[in-house]
C-alpha atoms as a PDB file:
ATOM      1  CA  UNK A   1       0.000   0.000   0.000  1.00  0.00           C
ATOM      2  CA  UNK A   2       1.743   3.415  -0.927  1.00  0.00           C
ATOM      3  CA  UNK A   3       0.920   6.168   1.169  1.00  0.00           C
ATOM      4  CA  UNK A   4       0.730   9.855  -0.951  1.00  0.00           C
ATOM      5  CA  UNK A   5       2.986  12.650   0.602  1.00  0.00           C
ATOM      6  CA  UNK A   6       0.846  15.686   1.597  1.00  0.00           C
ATOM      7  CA  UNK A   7       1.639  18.502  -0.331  1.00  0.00           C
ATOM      8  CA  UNK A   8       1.799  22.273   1.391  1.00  0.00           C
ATOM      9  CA  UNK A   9       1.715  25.591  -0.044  1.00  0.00           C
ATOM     10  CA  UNK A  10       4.968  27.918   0.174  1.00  0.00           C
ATOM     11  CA  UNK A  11       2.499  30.106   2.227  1.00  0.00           C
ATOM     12  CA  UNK A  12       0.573  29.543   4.903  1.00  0.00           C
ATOM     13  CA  UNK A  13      -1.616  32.271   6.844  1.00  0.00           C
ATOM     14  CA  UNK A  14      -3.684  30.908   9.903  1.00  0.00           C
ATOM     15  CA  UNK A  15      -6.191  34.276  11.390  1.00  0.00           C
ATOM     16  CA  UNK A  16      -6.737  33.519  15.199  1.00  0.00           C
ATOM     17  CA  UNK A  17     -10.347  33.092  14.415  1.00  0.00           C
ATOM     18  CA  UNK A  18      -9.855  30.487  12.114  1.00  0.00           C
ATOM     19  CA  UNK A  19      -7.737  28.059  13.544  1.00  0.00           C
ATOM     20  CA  UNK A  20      -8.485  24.779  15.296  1.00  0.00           C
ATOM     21  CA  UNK A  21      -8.904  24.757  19.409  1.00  0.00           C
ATOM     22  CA  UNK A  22      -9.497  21.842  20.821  1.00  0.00           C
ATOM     23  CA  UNK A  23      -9.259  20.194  24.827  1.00  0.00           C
ATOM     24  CA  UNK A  24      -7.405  17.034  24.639  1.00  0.00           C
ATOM     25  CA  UNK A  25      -7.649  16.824  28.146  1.00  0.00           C
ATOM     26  CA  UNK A  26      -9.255  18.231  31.192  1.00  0.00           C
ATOM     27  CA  UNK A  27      -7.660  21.557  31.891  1.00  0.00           C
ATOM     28  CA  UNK A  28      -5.520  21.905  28.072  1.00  0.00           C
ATOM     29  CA  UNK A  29      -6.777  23.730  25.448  1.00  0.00           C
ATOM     30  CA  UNK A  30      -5.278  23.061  22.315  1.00  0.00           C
ATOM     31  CA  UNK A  31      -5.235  25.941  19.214  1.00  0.00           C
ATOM     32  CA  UNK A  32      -3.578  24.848  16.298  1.00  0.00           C
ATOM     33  CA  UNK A  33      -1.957  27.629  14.109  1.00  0.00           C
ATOM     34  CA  UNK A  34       0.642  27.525  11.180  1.00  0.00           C
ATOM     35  CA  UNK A  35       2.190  25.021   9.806  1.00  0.00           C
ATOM     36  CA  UNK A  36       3.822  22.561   6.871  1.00  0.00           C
ATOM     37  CA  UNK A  37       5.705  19.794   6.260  1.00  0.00           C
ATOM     38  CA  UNK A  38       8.903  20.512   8.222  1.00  0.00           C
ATOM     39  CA  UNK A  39       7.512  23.083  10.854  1.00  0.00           C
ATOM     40  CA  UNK A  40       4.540  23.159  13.296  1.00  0.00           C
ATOM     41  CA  UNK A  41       3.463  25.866  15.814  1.00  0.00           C
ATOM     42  CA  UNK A  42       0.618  25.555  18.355  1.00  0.00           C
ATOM     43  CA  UNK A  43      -0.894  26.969  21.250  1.00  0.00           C
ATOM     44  CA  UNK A  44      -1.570  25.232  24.636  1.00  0.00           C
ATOM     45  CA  UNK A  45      -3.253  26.745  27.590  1.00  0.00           C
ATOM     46  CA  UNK A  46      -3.372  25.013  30.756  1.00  0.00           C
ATOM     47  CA  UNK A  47      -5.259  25.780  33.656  1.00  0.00           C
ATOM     48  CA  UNK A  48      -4.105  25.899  37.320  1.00  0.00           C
ATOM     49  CA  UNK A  49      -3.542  22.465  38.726  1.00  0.00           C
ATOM     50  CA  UNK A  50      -3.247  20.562  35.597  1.00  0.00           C
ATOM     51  CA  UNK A  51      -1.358  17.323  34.981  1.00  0.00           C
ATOM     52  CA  UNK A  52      -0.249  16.237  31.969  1.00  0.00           C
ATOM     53  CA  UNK A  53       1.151  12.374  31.163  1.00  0.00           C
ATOM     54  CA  UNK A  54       4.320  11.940  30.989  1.00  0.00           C
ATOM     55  CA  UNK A  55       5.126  11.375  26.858  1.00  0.00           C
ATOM     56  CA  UNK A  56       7.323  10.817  24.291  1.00  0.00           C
ATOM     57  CA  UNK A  57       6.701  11.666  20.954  1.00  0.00           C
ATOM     58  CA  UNK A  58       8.926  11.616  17.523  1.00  0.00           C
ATOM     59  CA  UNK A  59       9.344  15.609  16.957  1.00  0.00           C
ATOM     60  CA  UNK A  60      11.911  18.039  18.229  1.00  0.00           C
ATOM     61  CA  UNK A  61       9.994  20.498  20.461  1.00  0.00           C
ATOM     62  CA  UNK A  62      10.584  23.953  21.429  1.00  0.00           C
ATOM     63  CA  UNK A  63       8.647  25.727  24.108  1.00  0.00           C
ATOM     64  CA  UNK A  64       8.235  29.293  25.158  1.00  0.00           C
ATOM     65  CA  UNK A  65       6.304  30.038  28.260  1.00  0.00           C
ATOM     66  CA  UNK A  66       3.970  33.465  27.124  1.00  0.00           C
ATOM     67  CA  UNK A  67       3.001  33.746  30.975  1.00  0.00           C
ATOM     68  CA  UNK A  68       2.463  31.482  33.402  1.00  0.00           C
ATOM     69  CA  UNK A  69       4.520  28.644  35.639  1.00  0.00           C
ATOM     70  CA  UNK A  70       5.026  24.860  34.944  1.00  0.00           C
ATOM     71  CA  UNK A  71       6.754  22.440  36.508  1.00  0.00           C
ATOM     72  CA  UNK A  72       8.613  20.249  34.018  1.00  0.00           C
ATOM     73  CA  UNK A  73      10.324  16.521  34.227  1.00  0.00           C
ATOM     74  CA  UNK A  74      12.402  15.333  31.753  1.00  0.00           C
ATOM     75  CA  UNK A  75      15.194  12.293  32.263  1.00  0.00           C
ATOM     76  CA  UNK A  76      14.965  12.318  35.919  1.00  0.00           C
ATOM     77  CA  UNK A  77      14.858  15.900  36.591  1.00  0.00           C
ATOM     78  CA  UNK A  78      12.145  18.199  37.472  1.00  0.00           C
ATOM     79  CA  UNK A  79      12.290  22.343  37.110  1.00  0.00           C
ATOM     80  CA  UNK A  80      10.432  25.096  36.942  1.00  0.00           C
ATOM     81  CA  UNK A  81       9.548  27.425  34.081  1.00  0.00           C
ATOM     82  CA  UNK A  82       7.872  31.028  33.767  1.00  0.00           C
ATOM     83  CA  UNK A  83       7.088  33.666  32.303  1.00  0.00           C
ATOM     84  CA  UNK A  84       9.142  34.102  29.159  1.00  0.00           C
ATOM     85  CA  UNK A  85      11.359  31.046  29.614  1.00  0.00           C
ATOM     86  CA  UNK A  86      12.543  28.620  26.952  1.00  0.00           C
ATOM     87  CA  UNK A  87      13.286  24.697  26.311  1.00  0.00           C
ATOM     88  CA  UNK A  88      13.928  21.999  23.902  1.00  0.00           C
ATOM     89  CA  UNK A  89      13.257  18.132  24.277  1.00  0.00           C
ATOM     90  CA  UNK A  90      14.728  15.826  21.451  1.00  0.00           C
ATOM     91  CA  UNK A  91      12.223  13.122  19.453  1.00  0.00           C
ATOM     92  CA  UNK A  92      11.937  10.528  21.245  1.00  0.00           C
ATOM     93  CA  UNK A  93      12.786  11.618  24.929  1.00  0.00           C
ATOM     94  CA  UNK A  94      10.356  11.091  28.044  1.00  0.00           C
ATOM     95  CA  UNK A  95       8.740  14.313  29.588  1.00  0.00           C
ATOM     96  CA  UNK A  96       5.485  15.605  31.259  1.00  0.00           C
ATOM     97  CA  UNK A  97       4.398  18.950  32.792  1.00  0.00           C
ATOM     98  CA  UNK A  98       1.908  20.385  35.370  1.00  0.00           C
ATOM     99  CA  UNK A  99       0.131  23.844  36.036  1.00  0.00           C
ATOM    100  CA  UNK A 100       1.471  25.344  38.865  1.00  0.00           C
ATOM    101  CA  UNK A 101      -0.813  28.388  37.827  1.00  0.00           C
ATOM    102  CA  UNK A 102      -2.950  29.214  34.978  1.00  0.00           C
ATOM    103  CA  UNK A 103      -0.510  29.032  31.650  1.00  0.00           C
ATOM    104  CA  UNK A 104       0.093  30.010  28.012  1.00  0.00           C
ATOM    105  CA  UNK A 105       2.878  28.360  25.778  1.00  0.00           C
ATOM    106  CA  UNK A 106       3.865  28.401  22.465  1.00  0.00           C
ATOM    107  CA  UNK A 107       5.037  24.984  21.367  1.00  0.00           C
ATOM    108  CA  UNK A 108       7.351  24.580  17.843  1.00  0.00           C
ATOM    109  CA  UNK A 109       7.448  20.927  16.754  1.00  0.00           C
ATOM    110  CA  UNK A 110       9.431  19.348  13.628  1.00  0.00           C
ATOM    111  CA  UNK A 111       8.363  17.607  11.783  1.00  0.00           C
ATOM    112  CA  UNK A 112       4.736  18.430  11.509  1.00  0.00           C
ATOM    113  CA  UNK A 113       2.193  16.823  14.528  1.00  0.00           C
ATOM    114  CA  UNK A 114      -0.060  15.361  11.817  1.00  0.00           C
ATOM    115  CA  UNK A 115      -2.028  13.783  14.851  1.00  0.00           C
ATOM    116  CA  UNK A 116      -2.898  17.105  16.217  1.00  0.00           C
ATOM    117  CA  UNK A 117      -4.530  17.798  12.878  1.00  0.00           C
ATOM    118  CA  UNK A 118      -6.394  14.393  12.681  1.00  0.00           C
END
């Protein structure tokens, strides 16, 4: 069975009002915004007291805390992040987060997170 590559334009403009929230979970909210084949931003809001599982996925992740504080584990260790803090997490590697109070990040993935879009 051959599977057909997905095909994006060179541009891609996502308005606010027009891209895709969802709530995975009790206490995330979801908003999917730009994206293509290589590169793929979203927006997760978490609400005070949340816990998410701890995961691994395949894609490279960036995240940038807009405001807020989490407490991340990754590998064994456990640290806090706020307001306007950064970090990465390979493919493949083990980490979860929690809410210490209501949060917004900004999460970069590569390759594209074709099972947010699903």
């Amino acid at each position: 069975m051959e599977t057909q590559a997905k095909t994006f334009p060179d541009l891609v403009v996502v308005p606010r009002e027009q891209s895709k929230q969802t709530e995975p979970e009790r206490g995330l909210k979801r908003r999917v915004l730009a994206y293509n084949e290589k590169l793929f931003l979203a927006e997760h809001e978490m609400t005070k007291g949340w816990a998410g599982t701890v995961h691994s996925h395949p894609h490279d992740q960036i995240v940038y805390i807009v405001h807020g504080h989490l407490r991340v584990s990754c590998q064994g260790t456990t640290f806090d992040v706020r307001t306007g803090d950064t970090f990465v997490v390979r493919g493949g590697v083990e980490h979860g987060a929690s809410a210490i109070e209501d949060s917004l990040v900004v999460d970069v993935f590569t390759p594209w997170r074709e099972d947010y879009v699903r």
